[in-house]
PDB file of N, CA and C in Angstrom:
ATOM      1  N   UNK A   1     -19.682  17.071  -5.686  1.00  0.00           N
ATOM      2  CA  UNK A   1     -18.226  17.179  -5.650  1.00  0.00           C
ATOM      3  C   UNK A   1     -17.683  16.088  -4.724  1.00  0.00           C
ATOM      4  N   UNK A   2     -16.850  15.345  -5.413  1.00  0.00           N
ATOM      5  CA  UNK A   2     -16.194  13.981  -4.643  1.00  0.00           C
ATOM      6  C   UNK A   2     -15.260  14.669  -3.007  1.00  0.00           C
ATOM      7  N   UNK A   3     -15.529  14.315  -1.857  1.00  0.00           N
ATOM      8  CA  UNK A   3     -14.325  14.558  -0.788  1.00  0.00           C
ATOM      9  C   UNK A   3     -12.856  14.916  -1.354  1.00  0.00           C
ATOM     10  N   UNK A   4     -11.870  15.821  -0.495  1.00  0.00           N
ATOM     11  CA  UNK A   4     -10.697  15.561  -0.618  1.00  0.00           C
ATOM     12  C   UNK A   4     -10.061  14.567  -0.241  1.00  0.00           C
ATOM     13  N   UNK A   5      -9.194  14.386  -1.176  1.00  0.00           N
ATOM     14  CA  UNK A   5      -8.203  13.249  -0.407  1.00  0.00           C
ATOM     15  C   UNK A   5      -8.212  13.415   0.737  1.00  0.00           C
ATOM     16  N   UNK A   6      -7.090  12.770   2.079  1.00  0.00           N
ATOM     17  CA  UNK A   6      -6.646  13.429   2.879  1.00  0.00           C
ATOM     18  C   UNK A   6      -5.534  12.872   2.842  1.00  0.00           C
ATOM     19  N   UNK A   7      -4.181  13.938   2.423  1.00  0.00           N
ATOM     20  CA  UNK A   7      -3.112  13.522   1.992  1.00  0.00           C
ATOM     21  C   UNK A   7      -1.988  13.428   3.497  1.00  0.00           C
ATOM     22  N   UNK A   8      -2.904  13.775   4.484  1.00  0.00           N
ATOM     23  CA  UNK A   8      -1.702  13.881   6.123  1.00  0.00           C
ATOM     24  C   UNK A   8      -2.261  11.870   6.052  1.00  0.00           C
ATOM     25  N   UNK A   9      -3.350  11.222   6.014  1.00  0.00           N
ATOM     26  CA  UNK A   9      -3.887  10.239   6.299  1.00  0.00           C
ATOM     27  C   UNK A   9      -3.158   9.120   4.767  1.00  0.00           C
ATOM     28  N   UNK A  10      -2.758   9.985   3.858  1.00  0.00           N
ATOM     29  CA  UNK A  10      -1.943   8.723   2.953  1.00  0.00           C
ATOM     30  C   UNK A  10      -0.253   8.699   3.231  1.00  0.00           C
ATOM     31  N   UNK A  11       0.189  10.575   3.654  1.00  0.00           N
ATOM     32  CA  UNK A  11       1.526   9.985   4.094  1.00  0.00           C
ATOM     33  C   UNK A  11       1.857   9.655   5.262  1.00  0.00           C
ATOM     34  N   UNK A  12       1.285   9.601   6.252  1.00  0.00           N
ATOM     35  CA  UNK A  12       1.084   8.737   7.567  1.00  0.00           C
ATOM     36  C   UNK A  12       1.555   7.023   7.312  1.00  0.00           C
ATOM     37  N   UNK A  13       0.561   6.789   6.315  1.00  0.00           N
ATOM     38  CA  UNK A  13       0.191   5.485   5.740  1.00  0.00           C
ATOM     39  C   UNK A  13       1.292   5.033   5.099  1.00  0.00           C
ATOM     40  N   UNK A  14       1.933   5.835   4.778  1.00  0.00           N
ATOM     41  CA  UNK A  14       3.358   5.338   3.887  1.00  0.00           C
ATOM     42  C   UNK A  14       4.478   5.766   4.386  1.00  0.00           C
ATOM     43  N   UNK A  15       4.346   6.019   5.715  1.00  0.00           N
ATOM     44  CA  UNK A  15       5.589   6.533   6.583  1.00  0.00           C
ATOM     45  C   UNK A  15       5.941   5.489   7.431  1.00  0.00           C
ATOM     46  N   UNK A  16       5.391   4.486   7.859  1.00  0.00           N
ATOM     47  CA  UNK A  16       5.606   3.056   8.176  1.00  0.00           C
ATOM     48  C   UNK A  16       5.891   2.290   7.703  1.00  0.00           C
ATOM     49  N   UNK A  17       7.699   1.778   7.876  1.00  0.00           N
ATOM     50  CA  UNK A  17       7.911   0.629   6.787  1.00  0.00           C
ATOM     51  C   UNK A  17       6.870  -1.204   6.610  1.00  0.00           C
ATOM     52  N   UNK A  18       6.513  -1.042   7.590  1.00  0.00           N
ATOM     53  CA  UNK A  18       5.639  -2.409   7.440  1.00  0.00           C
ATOM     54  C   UNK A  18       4.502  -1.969   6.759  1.00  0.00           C
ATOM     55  N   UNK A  19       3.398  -1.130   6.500  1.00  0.00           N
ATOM     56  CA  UNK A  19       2.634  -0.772   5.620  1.00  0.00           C
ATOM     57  C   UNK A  19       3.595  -0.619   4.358  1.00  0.00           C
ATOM     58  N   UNK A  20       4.294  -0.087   4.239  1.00  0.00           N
ATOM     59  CA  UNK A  20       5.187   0.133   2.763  1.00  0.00           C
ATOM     60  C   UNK A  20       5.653  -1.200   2.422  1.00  0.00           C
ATOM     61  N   UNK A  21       6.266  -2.303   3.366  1.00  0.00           N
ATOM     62  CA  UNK A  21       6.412  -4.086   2.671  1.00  0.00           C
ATOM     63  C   UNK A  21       4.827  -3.997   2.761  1.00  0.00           C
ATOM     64  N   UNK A  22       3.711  -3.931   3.406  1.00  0.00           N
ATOM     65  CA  UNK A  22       2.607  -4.758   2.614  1.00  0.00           C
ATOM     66  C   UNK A  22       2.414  -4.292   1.428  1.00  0.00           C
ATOM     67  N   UNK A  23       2.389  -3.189   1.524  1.00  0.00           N
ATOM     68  CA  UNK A  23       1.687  -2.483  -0.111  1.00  0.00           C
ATOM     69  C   UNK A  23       2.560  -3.022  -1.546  1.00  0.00           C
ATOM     70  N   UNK A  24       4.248  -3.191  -1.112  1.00  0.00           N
ATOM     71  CA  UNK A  24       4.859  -3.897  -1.646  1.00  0.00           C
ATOM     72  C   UNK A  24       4.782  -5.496  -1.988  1.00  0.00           C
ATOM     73  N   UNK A  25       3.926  -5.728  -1.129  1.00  0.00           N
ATOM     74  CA  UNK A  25       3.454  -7.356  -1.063  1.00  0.00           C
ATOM     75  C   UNK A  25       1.722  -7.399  -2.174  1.00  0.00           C
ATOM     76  N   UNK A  26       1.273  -6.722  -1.916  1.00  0.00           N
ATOM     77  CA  UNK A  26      -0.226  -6.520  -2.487  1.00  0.00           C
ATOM     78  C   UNK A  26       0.112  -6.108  -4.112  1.00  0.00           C
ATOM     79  N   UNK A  27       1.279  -5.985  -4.545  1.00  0.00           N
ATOM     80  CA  UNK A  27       1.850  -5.288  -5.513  1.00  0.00           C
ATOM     81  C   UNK A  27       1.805  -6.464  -6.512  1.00  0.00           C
ATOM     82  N   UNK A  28       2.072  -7.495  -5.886  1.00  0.00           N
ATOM     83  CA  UNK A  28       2.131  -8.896  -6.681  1.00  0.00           C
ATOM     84  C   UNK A  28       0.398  -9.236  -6.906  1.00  0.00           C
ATOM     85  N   UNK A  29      -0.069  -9.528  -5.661  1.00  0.00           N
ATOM     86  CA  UNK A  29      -1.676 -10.521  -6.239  1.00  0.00           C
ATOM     87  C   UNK A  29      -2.301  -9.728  -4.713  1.00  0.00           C
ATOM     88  N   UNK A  30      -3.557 -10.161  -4.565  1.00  0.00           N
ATOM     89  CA  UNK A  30      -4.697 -10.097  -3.485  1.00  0.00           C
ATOM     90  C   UNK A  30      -4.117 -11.125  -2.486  1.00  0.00           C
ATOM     91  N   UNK A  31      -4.365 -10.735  -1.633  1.00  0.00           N
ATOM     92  CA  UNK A  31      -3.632 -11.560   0.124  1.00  0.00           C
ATOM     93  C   UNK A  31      -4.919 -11.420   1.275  1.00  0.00           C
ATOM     94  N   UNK A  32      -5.021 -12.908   1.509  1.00  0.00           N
ATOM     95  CA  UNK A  32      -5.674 -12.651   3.084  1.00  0.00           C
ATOM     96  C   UNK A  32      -5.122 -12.562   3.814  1.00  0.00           C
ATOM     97  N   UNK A  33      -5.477 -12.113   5.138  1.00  0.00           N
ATOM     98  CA  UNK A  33      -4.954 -11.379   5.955  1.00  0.00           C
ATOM     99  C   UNK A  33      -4.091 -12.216   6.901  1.00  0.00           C
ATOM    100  N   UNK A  34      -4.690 -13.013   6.988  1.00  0.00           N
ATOM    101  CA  UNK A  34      -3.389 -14.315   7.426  1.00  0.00           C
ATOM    102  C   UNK A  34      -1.988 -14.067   7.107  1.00  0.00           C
ATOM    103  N   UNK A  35      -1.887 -14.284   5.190  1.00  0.00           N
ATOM    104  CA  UNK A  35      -1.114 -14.445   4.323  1.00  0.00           C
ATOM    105  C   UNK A  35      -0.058 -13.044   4.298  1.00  0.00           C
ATOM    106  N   UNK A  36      -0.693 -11.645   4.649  1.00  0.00           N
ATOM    107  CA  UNK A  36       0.015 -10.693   4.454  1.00  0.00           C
ATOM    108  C   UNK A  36       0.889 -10.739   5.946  1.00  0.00           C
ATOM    109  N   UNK A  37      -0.152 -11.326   7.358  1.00  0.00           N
ATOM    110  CA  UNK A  37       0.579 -11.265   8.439  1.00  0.00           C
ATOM    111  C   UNK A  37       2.256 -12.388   8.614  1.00  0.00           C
ATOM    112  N   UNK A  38       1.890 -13.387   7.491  1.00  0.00           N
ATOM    113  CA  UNK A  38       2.973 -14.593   7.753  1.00  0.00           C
ATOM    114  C   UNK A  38       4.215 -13.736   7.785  1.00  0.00           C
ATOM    115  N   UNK A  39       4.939 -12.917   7.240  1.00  0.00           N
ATOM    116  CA  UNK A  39       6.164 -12.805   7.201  1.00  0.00           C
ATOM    117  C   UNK A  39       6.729 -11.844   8.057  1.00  0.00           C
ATOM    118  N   UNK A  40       5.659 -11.426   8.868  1.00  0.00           N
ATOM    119  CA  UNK A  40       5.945 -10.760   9.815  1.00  0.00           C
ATOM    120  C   UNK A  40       6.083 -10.961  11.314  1.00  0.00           C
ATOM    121  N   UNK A  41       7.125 -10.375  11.976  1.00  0.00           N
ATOM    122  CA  UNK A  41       6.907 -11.349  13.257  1.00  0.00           C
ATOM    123  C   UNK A  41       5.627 -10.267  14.555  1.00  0.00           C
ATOM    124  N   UNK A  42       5.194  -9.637  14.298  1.00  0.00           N
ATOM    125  CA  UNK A  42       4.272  -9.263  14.754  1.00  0.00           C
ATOM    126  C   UNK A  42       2.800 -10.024  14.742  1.00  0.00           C
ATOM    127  N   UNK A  43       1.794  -9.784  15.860  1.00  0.00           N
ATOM    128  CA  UNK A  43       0.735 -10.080  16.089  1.00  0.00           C
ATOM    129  C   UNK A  43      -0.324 -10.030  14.772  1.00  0.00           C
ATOM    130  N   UNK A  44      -1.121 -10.959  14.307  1.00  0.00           N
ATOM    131  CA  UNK A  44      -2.708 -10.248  13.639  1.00  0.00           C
ATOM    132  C   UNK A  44      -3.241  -9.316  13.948  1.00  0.00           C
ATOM    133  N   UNK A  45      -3.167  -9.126  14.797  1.00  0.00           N
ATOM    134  CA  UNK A  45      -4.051  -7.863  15.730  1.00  0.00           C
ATOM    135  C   UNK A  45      -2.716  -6.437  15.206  1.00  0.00           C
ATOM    136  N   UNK A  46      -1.508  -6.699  15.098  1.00  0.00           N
ATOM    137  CA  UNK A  46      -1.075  -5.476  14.650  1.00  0.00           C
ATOM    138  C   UNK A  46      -1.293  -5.410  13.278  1.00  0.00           C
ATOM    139  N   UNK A  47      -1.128  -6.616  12.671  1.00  0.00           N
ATOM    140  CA  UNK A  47      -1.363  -6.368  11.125  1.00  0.00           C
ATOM    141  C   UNK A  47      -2.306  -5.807  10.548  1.00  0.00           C
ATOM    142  N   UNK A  48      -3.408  -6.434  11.511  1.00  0.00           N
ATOM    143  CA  UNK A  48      -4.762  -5.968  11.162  1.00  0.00           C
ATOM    144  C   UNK A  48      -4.297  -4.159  11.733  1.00  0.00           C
ATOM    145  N   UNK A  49      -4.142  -3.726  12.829  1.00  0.00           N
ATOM    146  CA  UNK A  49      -4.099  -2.218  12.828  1.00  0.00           C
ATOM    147  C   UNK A  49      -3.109  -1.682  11.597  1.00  0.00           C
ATOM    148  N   UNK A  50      -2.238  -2.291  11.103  1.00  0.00           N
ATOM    149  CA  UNK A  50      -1.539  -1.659   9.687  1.00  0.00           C
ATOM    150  C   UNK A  50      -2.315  -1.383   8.692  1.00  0.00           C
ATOM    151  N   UNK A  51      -3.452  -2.855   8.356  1.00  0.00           N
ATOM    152  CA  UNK A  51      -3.865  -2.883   7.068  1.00  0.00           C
ATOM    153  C   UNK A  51      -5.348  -2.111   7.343  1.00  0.00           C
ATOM    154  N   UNK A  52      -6.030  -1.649   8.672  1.00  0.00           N
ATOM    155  CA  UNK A  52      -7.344  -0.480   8.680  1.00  0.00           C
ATOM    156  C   UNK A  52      -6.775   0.580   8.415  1.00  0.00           C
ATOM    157  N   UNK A  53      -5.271   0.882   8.856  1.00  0.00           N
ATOM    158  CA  UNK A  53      -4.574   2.043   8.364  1.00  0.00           C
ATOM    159  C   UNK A  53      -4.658   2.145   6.597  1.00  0.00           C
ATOM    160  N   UNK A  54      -3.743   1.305   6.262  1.00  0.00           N
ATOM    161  CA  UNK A  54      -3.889   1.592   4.683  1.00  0.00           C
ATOM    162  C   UNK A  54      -5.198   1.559   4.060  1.00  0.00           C
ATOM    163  N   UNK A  55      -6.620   1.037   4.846  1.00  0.00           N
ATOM    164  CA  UNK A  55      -7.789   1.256   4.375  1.00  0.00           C
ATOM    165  C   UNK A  55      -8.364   2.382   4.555  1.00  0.00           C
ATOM    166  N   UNK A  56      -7.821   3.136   5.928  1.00  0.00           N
ATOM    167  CA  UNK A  56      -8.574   4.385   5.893  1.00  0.00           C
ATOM    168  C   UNK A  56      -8.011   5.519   5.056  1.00  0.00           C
ATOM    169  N   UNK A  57      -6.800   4.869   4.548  1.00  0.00           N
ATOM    170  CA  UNK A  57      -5.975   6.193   3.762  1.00  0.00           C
ATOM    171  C   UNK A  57      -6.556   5.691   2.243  1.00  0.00           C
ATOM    172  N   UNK A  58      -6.906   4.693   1.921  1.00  0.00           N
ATOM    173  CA  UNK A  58      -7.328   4.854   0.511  1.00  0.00           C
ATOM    174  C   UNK A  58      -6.577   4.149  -0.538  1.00  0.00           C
ATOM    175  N   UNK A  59      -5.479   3.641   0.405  1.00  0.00           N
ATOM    176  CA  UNK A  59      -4.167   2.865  -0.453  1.00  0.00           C
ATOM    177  C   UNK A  59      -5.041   1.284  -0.904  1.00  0.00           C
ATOM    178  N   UNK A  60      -5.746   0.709  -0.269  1.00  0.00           N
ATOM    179  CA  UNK A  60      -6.414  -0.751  -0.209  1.00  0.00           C
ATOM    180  C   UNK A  60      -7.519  -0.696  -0.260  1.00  0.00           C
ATOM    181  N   UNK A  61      -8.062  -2.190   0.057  1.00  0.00           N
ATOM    182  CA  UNK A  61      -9.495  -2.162  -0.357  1.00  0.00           C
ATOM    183  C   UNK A  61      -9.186  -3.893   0.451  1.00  0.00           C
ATOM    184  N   UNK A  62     -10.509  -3.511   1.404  1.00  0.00           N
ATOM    185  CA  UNK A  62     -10.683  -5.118   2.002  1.00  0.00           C
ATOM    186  C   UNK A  62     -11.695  -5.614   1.905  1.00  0.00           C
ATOM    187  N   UNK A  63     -12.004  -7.158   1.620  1.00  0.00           N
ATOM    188  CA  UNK A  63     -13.267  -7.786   0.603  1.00  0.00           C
ATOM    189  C   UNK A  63     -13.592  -8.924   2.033  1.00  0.00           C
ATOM    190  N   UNK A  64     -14.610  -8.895   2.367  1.00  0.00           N
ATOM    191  CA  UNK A  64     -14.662 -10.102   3.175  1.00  0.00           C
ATOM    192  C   UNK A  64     -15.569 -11.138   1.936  1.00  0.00           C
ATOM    193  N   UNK A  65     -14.562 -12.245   1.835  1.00  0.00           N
ATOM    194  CA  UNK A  65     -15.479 -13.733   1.383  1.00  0.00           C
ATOM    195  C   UNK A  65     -15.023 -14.741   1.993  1.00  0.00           C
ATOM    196  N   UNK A  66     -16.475 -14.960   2.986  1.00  0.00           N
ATOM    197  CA  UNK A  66     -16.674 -16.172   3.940  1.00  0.00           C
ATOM    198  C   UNK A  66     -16.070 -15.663   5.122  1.00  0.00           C
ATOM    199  N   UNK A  67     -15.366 -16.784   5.478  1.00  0.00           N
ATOM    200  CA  UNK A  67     -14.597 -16.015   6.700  1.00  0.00           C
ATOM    201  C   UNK A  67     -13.037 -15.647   6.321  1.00  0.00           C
ATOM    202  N   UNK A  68     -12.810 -15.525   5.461  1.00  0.00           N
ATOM    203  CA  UNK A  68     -11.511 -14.832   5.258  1.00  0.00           C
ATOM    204  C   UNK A  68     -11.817 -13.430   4.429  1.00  0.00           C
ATOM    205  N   UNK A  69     -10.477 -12.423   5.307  1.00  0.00           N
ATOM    206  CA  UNK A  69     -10.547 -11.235   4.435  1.00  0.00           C
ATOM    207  C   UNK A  69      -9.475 -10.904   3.616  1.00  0.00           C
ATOM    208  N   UNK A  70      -9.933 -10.531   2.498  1.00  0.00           N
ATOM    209  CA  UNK A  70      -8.878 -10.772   1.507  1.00  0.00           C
ATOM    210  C   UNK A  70      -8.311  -9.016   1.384  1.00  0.00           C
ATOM    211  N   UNK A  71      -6.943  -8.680   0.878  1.00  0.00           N
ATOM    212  CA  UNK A  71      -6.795  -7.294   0.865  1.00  0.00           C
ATOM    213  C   UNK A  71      -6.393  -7.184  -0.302  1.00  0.00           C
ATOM    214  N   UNK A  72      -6.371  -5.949  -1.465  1.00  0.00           N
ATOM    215  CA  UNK A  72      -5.827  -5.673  -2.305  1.00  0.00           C
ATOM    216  C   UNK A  72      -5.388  -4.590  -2.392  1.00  0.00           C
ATOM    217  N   UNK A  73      -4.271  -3.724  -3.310  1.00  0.00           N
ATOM    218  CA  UNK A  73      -4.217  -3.001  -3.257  1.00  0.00           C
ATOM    219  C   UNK A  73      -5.347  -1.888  -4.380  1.00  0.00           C
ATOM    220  N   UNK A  74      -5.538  -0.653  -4.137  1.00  0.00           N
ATOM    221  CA  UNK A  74      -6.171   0.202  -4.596  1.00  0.00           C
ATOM    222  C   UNK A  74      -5.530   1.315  -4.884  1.00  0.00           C
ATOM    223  N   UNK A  75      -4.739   1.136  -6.174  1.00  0.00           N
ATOM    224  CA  UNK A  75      -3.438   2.201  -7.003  1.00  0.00           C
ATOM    225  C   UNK A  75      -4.525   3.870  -7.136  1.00  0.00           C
ATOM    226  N   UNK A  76      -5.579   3.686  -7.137  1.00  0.00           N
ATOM    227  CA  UNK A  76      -5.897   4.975  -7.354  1.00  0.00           C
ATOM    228  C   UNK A  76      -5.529   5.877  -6.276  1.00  0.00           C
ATOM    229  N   UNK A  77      -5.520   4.928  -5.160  1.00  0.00           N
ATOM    230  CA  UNK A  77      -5.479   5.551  -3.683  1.00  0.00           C
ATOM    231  C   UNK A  77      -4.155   6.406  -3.879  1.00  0.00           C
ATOM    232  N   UNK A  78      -2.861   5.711  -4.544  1.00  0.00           N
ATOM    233  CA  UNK A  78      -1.776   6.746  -4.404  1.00  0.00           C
ATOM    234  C   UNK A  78      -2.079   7.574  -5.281  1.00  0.00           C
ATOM    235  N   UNK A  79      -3.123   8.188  -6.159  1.00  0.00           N
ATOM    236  CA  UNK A  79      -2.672   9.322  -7.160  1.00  0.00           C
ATOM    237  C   UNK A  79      -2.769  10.520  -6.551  1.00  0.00           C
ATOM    238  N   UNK A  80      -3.674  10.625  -5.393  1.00  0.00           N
ATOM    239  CA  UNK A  80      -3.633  12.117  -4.846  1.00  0.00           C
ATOM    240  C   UNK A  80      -2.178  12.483  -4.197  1.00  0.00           C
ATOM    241  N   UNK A  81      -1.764  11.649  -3.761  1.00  0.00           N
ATOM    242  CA  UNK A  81      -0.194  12.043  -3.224  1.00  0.00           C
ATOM    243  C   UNK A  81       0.590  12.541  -4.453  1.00  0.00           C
ATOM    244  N   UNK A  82       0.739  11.586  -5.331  1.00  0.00           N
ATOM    245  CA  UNK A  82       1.492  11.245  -6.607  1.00  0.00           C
ATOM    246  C   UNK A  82       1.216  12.521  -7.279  1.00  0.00           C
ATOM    247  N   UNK A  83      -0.219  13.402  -7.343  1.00  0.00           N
ATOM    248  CA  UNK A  83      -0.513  14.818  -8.205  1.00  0.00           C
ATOM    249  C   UNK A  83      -0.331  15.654  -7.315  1.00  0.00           C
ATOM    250  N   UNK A  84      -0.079  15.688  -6.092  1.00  0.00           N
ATOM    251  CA  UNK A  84       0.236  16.857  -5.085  1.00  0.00           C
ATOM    252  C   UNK A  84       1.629  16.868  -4.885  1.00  0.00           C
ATOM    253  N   UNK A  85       1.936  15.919  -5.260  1.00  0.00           N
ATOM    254  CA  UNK A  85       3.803  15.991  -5.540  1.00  0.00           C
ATOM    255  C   UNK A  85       4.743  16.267  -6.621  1.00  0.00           C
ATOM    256  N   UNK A  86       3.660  15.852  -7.522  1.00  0.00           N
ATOM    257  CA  UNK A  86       3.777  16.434  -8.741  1.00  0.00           C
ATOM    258  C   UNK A  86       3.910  17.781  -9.654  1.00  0.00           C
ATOM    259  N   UNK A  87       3.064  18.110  -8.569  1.00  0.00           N
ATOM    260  CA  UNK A  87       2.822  20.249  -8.313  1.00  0.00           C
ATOM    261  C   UNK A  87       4.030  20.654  -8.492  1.00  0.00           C
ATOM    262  N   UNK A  88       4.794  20.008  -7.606  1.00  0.00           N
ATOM    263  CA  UNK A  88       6.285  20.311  -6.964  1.00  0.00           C
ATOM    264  C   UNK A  88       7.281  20.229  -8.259  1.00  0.00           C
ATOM    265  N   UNK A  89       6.979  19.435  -9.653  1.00  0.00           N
ATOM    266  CA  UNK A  89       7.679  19.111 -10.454  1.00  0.00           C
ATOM    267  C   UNK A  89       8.727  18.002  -9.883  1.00  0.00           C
ATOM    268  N   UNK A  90       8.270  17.203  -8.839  1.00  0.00           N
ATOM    269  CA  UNK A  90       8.770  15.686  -8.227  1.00  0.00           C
ATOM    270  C   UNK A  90       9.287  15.187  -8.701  1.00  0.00           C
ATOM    271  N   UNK A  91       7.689  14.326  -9.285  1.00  0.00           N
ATOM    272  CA  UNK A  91       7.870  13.084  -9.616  1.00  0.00           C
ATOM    273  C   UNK A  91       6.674  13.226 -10.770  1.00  0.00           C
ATOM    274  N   UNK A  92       7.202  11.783 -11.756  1.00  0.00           N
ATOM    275  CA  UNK A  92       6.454  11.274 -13.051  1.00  0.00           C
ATOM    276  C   UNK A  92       4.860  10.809 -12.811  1.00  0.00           C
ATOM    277  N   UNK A  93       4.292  11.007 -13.034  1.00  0.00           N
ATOM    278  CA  UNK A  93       2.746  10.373 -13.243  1.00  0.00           C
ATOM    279  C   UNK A  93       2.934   9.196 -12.425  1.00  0.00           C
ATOM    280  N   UNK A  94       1.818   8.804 -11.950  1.00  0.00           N
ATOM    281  CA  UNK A  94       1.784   7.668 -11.258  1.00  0.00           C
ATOM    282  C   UNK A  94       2.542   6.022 -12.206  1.00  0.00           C
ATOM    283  N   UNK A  95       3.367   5.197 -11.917  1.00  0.00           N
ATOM    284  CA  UNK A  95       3.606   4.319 -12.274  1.00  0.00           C
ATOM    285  C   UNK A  95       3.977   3.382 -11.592  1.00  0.00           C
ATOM    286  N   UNK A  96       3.287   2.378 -11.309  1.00  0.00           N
ATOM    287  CA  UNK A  96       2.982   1.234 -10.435  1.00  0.00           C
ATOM    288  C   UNK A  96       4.349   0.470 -10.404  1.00  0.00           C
ATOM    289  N   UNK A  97       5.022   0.468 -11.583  1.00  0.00           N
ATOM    290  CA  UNK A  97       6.085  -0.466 -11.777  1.00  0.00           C
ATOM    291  C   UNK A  97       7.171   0.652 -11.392  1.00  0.00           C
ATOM    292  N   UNK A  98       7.126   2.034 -11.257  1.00  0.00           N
ATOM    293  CA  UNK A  98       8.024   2.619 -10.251  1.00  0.00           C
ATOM    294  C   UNK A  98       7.876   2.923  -9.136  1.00  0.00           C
ATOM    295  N   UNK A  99       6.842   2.445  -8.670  1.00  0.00           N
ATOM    296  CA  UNK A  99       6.729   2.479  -7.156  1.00  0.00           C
ATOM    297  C   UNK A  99       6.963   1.098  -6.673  1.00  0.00           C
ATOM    298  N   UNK A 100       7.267   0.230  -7.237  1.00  0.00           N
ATOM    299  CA  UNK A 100       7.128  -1.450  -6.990  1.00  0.00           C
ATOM    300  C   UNK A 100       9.347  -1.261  -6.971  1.00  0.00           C
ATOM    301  N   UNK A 101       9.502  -0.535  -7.797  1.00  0.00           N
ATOM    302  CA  UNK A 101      11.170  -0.861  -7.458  1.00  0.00           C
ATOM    303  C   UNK A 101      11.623   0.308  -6.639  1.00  0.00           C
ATOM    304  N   UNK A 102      10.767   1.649  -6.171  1.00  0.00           N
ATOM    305  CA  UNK A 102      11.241   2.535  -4.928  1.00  0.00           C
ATOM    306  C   UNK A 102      11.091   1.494  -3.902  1.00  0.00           C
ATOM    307  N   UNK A 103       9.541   0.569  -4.038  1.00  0.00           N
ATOM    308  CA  UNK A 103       9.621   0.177  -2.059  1.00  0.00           C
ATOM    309  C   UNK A 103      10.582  -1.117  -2.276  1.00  0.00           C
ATOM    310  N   UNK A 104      10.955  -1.508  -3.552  1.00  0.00           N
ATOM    311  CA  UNK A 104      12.216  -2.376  -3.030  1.00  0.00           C
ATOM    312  C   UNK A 104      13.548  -2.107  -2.777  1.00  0.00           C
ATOM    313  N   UNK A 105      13.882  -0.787  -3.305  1.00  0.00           N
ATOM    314  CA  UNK A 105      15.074  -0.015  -2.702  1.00  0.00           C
ATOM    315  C   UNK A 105      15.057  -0.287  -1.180  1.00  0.00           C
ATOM    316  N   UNK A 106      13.720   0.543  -0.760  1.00  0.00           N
ATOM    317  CA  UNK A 106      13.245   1.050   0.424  1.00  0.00           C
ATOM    318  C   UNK A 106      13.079   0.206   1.552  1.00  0.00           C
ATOM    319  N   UNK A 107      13.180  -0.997   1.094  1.00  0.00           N
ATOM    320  CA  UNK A 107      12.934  -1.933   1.399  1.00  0.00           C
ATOM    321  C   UNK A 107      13.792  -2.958   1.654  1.00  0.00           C
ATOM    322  N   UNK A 108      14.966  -3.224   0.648  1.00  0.00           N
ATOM    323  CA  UNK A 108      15.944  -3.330   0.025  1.00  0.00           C
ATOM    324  C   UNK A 108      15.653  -5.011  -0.268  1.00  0.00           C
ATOM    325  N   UNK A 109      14.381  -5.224  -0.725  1.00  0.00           N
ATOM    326  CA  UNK A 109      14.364  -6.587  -1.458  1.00  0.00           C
ATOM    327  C   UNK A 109      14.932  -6.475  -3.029  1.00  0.00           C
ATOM    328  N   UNK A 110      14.802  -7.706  -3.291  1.00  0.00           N
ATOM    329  CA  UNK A 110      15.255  -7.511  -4.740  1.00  0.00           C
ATOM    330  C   UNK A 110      14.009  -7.805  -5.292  1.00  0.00           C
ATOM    331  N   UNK A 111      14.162  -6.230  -6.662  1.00  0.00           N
ATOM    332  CA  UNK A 111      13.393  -6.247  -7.611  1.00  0.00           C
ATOM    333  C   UNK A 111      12.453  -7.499  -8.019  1.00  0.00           C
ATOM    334  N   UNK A 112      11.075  -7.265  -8.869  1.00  0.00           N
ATOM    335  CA  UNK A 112      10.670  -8.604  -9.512  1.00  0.00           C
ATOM    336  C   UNK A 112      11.280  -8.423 -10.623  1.00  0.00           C
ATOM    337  N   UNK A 113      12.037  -9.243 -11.405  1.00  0.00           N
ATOM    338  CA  UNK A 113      12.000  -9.441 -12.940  1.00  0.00           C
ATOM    339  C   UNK A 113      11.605  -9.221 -13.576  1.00  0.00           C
ATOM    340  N   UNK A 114       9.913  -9.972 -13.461  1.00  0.00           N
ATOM    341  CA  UNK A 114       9.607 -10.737 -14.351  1.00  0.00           C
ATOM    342  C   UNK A 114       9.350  -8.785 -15.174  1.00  0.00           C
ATOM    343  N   UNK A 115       8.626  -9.782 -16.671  1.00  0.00           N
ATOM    344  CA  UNK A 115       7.897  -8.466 -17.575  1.00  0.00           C
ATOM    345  C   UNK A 115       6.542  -8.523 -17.312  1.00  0.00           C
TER     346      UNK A 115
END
């Protein structure tokens, strides 16, 4: 029998708006860790404590090749939230492209376009 989620450790993870712009950032392509820290005016060293956060919750997935670490996101990670909220009669099945225009509400970037 696979572990439980641990759903206090994914909404933790998504209760921080700077984890919610990365995950919003990872939404587009794979980012090293450099690359996810540029737009932020905080330290590496905090970014890096954001992005072990979203790794220990299950939201990401970090790849070391060479000396850079690259992050991606890992959509399965939100379905245990997404079906325990769902219980509730919430929200719709998981959909990546509606969670990509909540964290830009949330966020208040503008939408991607593209299709």
């Amino acid at each position: 029998m696979p572990p439980e989620p641990d759903l206090d450790a994914i909404f933790a993870a998504l209760a921080d708006p700077t984890r919610r712009a990365i995950l919003s950032m990872l939404l587009e392509d794979d980012m090293a860790v450099t690359d996810v820290a540029a737009p932020f005016g905080i330290s590496l060293a905090a970014i890096s404590k954001h992005l072990a956060t979203l790794a220990s919750a299950g939201l990401i997935q970090q790849e070391r090749r060479g000396r850079i670490t690259w992050c991606k996101l890992d959509p399965e990670g939100m379905r245990p939230a997404a079906v325990w909220m769902r219980a509730f009669g919430l929200v719709d099945p998981l959909d990546l492209d509606d969670f990509e225009r909540f964290l830009a509400v949330e966020l208040q970037m503008p939408p991607d376009d593209q299709a």
